[in-house]
PDB file of N, CA and C in Angstrom:
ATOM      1  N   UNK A   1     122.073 111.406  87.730  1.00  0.00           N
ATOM      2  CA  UNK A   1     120.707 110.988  87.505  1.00  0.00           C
ATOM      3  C   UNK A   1     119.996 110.931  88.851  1.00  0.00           C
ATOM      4  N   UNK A   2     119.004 111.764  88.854  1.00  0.00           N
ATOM      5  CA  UNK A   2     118.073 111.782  90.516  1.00  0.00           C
ATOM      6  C   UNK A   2     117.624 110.555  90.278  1.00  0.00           C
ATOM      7  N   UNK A   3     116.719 110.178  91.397  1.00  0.00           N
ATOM      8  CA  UNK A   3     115.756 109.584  91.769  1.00  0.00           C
ATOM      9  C   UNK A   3     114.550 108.710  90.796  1.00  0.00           C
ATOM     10  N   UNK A   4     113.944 110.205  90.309  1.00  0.00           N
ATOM     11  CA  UNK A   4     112.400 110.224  90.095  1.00  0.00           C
ATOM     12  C   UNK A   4     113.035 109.824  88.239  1.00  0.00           C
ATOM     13  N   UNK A   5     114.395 110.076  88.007  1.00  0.00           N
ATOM     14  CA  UNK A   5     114.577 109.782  86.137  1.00  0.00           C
ATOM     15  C   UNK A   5     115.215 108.475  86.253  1.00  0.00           C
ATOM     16  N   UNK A   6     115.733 107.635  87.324  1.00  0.00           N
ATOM     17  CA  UNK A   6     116.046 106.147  87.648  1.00  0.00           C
ATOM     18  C   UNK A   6     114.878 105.447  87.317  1.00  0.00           C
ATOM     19  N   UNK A   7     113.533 105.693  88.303  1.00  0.00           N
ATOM     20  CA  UNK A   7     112.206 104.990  88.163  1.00  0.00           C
ATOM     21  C   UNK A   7     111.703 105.374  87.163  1.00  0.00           C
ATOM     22  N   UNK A   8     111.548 106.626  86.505  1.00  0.00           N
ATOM     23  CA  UNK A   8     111.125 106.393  85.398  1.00  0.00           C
ATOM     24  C   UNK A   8     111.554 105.304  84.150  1.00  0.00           C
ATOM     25  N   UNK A   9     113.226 105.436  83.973  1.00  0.00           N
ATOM     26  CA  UNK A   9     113.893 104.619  83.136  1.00  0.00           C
ATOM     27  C   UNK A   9     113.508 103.150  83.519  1.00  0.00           C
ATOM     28  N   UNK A  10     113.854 102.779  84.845  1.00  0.00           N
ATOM     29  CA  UNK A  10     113.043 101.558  85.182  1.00  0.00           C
ATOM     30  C   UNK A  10     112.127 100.941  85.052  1.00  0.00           C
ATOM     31  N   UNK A  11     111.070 101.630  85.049  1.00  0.00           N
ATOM     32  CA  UNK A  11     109.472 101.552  84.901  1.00  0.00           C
ATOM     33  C   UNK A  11     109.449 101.233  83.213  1.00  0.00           C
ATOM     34  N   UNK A  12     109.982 102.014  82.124  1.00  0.00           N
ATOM     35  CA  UNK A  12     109.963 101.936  81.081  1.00  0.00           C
ATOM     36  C   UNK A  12     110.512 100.591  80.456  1.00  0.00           C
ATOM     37  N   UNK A  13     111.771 100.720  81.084  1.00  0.00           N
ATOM     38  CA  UNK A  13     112.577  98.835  80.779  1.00  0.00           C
ATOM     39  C   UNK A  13     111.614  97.807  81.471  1.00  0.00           C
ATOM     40  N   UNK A  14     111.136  97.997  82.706  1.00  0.00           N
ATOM     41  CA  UNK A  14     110.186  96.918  83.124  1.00  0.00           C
ATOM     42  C   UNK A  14     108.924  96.589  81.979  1.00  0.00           C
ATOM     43  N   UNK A  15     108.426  97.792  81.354  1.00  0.00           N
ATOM     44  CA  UNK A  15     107.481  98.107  80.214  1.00  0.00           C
ATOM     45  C   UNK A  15     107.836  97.190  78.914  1.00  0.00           C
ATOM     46  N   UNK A  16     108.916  97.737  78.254  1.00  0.00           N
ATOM     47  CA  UNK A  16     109.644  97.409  77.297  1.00  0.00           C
ATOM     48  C   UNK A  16     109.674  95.712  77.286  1.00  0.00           C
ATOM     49  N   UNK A  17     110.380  94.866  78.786  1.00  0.00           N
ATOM     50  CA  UNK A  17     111.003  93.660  78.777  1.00  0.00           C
ATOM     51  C   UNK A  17     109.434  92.752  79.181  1.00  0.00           C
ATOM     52  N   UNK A  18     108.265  93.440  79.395  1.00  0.00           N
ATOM     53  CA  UNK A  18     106.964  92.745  79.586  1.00  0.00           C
ATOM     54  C   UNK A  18     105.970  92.509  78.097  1.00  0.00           C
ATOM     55  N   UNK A  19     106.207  93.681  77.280  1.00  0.00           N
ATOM     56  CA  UNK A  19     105.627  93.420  75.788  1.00  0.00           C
ATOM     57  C   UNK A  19     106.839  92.842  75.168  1.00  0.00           C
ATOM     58  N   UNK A  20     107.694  92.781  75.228  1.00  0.00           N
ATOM     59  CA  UNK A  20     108.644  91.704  74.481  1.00  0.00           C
ATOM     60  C   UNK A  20     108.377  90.432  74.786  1.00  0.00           C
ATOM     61  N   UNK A  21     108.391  89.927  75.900  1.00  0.00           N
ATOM     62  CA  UNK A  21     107.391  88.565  76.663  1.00  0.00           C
ATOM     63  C   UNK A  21     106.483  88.073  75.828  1.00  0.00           C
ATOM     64  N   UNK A  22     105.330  89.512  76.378  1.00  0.00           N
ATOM     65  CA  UNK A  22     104.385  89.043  75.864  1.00  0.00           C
ATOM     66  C   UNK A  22     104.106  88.800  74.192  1.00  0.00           C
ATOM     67  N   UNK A  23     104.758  89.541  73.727  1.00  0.00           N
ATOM     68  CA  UNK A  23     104.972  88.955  72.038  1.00  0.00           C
ATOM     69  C   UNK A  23     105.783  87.584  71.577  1.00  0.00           C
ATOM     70  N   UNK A  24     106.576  87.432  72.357  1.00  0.00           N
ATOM     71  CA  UNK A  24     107.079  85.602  72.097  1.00  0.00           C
ATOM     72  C   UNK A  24     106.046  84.983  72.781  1.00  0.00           C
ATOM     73  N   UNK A  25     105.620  85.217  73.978  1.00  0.00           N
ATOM     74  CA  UNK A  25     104.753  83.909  74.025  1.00  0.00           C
ATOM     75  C   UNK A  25     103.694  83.692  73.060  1.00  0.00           C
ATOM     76  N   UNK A  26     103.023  85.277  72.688  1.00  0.00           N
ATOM     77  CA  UNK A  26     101.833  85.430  71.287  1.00  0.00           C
ATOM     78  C   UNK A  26     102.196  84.512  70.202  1.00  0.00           C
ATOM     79  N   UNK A  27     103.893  84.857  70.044  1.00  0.00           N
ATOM     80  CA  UNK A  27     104.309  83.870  68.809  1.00  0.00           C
ATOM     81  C   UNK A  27     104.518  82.393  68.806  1.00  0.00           C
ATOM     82  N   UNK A  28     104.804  82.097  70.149  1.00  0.00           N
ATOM     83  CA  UNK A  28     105.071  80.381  70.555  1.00  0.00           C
ATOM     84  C   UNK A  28     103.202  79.744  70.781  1.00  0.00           C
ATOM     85  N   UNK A  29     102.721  80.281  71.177  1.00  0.00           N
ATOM     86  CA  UNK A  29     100.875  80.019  71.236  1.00  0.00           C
ATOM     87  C   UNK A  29     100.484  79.995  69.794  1.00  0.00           C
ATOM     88  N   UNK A  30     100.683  80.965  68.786  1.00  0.00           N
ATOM     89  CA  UNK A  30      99.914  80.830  67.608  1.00  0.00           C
ATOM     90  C   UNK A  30     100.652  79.561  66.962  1.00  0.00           C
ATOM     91  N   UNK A  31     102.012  79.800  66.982  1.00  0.00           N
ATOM     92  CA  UNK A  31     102.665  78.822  65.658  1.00  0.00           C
ATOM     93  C   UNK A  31     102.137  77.120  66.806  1.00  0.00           C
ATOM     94  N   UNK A  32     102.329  76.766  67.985  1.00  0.00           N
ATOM     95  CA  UNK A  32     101.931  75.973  68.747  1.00  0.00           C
ATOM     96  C   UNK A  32     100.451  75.347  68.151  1.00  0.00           C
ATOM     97  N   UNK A  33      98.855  76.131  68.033  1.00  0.00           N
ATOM     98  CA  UNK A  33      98.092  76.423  67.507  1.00  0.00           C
ATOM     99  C   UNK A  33      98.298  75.392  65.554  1.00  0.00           C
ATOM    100  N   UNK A  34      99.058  76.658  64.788  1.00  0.00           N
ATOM    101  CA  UNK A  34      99.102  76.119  63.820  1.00  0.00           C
ATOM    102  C   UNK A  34      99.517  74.846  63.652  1.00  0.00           C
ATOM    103  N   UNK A  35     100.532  74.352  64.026  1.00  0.00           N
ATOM    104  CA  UNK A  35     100.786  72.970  64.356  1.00  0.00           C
ATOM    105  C   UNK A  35      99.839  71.562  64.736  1.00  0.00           C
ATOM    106  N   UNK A  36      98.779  72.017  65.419  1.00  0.00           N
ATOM    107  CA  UNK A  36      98.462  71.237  66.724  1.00  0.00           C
ATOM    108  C   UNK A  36      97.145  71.255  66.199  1.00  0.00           C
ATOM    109  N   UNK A  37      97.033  72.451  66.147  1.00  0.00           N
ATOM    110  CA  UNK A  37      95.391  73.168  66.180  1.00  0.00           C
ATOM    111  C   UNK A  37      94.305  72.478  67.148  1.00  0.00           C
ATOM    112  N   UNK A  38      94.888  72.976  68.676  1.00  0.00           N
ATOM    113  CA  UNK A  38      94.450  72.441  69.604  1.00  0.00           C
ATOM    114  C   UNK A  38      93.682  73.471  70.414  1.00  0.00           C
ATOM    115  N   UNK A  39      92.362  73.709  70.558  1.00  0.00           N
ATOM    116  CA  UNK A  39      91.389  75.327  71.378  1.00  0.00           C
ATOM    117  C   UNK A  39      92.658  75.950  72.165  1.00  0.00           C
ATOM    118  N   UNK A  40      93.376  75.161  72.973  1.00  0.00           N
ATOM    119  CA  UNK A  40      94.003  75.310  74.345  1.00  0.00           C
ATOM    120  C   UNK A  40      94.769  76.695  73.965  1.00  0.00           C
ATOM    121  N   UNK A  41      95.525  76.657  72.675  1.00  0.00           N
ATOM    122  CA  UNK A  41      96.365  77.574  72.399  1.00  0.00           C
ATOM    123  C   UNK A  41      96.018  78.908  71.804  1.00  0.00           C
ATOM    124  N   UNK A  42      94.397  78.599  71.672  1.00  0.00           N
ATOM    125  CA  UNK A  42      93.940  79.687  71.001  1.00  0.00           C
ATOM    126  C   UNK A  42      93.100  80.413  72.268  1.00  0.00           C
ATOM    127  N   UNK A  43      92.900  79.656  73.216  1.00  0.00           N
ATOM    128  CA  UNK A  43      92.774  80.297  74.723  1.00  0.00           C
ATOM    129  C   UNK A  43      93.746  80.660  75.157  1.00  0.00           C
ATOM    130  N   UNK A  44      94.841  80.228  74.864  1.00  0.00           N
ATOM    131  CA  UNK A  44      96.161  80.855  75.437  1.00  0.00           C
ATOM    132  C   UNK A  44      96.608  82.073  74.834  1.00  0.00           C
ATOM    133  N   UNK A  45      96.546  82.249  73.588  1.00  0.00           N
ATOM    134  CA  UNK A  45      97.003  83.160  72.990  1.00  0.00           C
ATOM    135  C   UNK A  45      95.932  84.540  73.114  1.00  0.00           C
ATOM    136  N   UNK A  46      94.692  84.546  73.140  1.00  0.00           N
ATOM    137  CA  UNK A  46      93.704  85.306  73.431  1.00  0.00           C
ATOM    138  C   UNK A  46      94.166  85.866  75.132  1.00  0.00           C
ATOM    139  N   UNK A  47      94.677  85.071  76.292  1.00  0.00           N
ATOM    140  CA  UNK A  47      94.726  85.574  77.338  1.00  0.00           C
ATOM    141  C   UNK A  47      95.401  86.410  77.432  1.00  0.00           C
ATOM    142  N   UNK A  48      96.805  85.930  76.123  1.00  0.00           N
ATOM    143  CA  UNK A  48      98.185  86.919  75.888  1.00  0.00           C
ATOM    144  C   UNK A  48      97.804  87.788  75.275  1.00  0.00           C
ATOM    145  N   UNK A  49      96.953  88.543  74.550  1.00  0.00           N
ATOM    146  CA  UNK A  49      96.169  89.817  74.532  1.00  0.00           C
ATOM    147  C   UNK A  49      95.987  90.138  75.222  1.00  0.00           C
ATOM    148  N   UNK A  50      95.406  89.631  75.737  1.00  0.00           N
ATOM    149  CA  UNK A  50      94.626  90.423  76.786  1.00  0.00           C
ATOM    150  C   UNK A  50      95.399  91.135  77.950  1.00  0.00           C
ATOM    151  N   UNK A  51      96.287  90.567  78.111  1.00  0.00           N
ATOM    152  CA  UNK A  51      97.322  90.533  79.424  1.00  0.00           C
ATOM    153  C   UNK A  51      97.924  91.926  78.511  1.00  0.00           C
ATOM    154  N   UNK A  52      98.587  91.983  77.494  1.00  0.00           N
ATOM    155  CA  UNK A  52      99.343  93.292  76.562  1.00  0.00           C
ATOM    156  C   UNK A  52      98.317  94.621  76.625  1.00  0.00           C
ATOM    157  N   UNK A  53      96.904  94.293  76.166  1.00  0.00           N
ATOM    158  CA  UNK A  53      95.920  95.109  76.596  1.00  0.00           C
ATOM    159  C   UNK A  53      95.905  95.522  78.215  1.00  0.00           C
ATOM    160  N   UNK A  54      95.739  94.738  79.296  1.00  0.00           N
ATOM    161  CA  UNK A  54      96.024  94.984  80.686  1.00  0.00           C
ATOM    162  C   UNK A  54      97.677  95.900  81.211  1.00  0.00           C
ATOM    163  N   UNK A  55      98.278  95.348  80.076  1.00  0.00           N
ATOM    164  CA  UNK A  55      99.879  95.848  80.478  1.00  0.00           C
ATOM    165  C   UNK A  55      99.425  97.495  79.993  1.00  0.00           C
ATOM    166  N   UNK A  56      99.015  97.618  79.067  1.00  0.00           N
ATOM    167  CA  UNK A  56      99.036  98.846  78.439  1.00  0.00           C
ATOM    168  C   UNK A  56      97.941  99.867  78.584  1.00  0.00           C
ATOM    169  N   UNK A  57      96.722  99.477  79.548  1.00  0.00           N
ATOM    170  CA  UNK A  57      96.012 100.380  80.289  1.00  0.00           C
ATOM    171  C   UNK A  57      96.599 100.373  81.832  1.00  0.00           C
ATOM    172  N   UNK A  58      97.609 100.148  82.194  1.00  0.00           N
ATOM    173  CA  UNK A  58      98.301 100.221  83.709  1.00  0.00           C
ATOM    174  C   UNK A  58      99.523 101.624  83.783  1.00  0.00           C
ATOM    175  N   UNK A  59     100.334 101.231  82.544  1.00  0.00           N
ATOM    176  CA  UNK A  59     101.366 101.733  81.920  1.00  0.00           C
ATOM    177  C   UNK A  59     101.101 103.135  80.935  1.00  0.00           C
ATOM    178  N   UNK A  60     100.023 102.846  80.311  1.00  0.00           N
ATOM    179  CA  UNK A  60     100.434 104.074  79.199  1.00  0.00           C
ATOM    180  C   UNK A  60     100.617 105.962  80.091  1.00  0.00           C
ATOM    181  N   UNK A  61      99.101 105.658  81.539  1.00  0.00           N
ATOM    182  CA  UNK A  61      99.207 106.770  81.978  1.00  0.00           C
ATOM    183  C   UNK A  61     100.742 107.484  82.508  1.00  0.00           C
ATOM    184  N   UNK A  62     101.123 106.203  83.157  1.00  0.00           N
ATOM    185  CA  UNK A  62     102.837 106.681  83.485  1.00  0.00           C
ATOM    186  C   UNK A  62     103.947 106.746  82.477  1.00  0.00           C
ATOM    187  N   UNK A  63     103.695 106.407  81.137  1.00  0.00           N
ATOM    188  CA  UNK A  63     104.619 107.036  80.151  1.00  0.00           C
ATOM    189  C   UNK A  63     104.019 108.705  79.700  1.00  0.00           C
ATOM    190  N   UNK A  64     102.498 108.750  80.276  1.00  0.00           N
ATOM    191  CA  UNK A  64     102.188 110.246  79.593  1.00  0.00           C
ATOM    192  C   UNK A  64     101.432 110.112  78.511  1.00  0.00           C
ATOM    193  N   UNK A  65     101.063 108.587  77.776  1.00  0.00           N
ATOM    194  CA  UNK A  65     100.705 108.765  76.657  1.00  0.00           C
ATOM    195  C   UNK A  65      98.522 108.573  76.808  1.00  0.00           C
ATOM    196  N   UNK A  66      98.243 108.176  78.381  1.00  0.00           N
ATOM    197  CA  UNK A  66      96.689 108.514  78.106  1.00  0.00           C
ATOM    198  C   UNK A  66      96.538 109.075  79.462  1.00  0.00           C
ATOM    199  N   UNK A  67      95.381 109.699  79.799  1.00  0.00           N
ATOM    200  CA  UNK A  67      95.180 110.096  80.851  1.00  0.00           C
ATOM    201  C   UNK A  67      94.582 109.400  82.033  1.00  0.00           C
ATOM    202  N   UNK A  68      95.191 109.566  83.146  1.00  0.00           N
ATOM    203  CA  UNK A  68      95.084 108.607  84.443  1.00  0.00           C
ATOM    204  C   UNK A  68      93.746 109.141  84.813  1.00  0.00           C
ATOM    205  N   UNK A  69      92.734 108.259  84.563  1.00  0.00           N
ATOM    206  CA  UNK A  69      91.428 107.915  85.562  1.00  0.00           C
ATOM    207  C   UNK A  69      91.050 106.896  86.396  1.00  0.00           C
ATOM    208  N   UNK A  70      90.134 106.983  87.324  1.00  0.00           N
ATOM    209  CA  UNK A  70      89.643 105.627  87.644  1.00  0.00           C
ATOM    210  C   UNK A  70      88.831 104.841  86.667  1.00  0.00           C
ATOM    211  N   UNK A  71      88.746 105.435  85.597  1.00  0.00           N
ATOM    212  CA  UNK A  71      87.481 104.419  84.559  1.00  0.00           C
ATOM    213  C   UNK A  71      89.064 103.117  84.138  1.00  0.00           C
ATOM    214  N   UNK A  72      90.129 104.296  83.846  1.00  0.00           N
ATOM    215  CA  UNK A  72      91.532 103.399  83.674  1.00  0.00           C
ATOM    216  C   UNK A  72      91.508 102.257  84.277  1.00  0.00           C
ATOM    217  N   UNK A  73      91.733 102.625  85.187  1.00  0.00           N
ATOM    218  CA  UNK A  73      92.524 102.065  86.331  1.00  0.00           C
ATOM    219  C   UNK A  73      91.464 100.846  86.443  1.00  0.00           C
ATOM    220  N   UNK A  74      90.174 100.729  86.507  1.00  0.00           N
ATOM    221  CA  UNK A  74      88.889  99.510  86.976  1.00  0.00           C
ATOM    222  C   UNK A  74      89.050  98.979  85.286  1.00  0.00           C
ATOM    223  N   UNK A  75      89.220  99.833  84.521  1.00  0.00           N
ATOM    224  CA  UNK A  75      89.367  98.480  83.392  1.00  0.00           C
ATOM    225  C   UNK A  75      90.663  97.889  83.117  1.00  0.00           C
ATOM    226  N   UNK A  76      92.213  98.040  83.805  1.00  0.00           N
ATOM    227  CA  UNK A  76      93.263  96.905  83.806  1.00  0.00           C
ATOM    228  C   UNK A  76      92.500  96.588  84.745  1.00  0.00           C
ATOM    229  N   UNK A  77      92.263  96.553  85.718  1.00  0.00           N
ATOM    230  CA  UNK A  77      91.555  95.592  87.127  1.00  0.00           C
ATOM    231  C   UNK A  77      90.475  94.707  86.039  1.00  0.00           C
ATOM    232  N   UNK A  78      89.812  94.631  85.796  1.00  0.00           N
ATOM    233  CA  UNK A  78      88.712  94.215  84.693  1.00  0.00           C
ATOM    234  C   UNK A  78      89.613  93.340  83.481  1.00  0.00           C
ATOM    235  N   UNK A  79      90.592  93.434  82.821  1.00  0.00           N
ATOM    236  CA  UNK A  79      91.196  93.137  81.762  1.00  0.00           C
ATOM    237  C   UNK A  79      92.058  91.624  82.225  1.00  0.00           C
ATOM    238  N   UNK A  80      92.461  92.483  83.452  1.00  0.00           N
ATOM    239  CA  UNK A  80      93.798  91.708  84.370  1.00  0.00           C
ATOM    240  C   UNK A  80      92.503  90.020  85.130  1.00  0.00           C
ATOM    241  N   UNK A  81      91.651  90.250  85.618  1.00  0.00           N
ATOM    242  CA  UNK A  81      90.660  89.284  86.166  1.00  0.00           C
ATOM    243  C   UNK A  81      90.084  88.315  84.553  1.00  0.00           C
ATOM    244  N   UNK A  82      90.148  89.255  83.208  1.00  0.00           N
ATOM    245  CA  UNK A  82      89.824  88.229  81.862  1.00  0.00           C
ATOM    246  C   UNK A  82      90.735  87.432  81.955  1.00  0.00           C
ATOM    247  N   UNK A  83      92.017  88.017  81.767  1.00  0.00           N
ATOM    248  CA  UNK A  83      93.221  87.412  81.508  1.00  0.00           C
ATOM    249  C   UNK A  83      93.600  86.247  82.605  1.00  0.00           C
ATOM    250  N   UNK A  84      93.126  86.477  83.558  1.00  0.00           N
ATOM    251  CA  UNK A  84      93.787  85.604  84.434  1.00  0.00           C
ATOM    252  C   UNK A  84      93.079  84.442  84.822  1.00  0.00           C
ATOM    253  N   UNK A  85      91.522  84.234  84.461  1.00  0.00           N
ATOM    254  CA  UNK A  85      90.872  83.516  83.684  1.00  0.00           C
ATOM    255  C   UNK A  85      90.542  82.369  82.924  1.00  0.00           C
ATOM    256  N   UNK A  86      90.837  83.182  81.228  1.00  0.00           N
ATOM    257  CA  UNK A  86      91.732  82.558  80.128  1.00  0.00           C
ATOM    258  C   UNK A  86      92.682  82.332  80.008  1.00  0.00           C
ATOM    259  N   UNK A  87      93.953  82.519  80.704  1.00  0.00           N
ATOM    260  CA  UNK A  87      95.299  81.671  81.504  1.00  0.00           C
ATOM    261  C   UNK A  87      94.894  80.558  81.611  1.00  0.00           C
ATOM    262  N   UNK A  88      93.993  80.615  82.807  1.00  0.00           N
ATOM    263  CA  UNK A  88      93.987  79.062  83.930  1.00  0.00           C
ATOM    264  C   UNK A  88      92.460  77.966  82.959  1.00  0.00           C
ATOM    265  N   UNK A  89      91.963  78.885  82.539  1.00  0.00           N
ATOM    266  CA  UNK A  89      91.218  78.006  81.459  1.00  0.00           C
ATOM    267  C   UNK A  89      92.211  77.433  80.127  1.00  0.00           C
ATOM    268  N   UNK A  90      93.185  78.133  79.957  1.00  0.00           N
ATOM    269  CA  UNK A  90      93.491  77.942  78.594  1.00  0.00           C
ATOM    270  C   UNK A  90      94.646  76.590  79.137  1.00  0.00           C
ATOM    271  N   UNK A  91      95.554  76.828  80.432  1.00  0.00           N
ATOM    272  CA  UNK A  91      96.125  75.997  80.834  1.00  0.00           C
ATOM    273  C   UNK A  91      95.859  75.172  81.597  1.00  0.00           C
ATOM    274  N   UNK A  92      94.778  74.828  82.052  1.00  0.00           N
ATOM    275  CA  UNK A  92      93.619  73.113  82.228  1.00  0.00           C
ATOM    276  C   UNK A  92      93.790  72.618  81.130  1.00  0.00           C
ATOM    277  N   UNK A  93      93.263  73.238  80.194  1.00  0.00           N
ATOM    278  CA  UNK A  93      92.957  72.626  78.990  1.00  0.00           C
ATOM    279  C   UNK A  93      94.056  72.271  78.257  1.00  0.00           C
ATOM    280  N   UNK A  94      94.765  72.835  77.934  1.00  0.00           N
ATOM    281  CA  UNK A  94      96.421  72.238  77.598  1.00  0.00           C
ATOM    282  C   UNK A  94      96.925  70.735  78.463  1.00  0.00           C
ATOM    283  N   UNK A  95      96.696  70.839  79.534  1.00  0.00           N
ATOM    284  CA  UNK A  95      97.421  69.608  80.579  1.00  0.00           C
ATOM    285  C   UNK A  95      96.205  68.719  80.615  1.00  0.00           C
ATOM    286  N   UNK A  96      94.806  69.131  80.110  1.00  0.00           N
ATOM    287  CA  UNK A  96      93.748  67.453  80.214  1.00  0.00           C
ATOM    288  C   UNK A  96      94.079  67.178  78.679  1.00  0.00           C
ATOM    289  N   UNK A  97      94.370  67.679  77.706  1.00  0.00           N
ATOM    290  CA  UNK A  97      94.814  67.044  76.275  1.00  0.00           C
ATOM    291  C   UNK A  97      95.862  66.303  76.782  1.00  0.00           C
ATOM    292  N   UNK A  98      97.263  67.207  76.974  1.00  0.00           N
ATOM    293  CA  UNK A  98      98.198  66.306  77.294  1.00  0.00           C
ATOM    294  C   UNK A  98      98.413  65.021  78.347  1.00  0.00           C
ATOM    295  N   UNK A  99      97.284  65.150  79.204  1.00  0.00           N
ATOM    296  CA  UNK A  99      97.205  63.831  80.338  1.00  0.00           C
ATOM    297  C   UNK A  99      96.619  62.955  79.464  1.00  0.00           C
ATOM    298  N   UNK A 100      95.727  63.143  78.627  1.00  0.00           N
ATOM    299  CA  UNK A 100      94.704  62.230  77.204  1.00  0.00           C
ATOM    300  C   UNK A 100      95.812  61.270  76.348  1.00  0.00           C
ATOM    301  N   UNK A 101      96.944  62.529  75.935  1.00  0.00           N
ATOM    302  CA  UNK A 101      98.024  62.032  74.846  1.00  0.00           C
ATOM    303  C   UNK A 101      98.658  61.134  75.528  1.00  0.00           C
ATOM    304  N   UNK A 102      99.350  61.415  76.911  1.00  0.00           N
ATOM    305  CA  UNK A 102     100.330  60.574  77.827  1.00  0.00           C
ATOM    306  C   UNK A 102      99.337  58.911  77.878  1.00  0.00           C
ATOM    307  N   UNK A 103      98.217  59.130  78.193  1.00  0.00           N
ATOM    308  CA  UNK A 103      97.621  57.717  78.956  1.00  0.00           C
ATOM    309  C   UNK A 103      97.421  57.153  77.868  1.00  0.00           C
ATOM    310  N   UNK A 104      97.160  57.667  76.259  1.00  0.00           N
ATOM    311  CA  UNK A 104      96.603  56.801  75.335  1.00  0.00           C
ATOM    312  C   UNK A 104      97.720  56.184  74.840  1.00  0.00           C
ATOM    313  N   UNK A 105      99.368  56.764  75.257  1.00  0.00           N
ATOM    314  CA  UNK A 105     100.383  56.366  74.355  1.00  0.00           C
ATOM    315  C   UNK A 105     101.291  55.566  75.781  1.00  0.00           C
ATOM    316  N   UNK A 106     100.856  55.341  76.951  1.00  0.00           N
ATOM    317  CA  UNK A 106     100.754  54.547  77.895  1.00  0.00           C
ATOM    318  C   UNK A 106     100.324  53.335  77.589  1.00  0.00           C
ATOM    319  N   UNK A 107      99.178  52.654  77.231  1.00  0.00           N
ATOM    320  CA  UNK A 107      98.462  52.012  77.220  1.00  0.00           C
ATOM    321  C   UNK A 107      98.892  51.474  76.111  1.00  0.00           C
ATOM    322  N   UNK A 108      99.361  51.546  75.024  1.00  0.00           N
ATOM    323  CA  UNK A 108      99.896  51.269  73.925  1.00  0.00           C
ATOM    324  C   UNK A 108     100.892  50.644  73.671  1.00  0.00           C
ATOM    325  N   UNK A 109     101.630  50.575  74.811  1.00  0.00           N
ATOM    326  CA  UNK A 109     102.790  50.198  74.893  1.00  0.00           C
ATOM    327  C   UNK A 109     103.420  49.088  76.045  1.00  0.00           C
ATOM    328  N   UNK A 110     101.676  48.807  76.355  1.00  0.00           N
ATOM    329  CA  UNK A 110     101.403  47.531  77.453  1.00  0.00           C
ATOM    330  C   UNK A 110     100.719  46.503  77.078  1.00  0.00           C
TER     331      UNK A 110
END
């Protein structure tokens, strides 16, 4: 096996083991969500789109399956800046609920 069919195989498992990720966390955010039904997770889970969308305008040109432009390339740059975003919005918002839950069940118990 050369070189250039190592990185490819690589590149593909790196591919493969990043949408597998990103589909459990999709699934731990929604059912989280159903449970809770708290915005935080539905910001969270929207970022995890977005991020699969970003994975898959970075990636598809190097599997062959769309064609490499710069319009590409500035919209994961564009996708990747949503996502990263609705991350840090979605996870504020997760940890000021949970600082809310901690102090009210603090106080409760004094």
């Amino acid at each position: 096996m050369d070189v250039t069919t190592s990185v490819e195989l690589a590149t593909k498992l790196f591919i493969a083991l990043q949408v597998g990720n990103g589909i459990v966390i999709l699934y731990l955010q929604l059912a989280a969500y159903r449970r809770n039904r708290h915005s935080s997770f539905v910001i969270l889970a929207v970022s995890t789109v977005v991020a699969l969308a970003c994975l898959a305008l970075m990636f598809l040109p190097s599997l062959g399956l769309m064609h490499r432009s710069l319009a590409s390339y500035f919209a994961s740059v564009a996708a990747y800046a949503v996502y990263t975003v609705l991350a840090i919005w979605g996870t504020v918002s997760l940890f000021r609920s949970y600082g809310k839950l901690a102090s009210a069940a603090s106080t409760r118990h004094f």
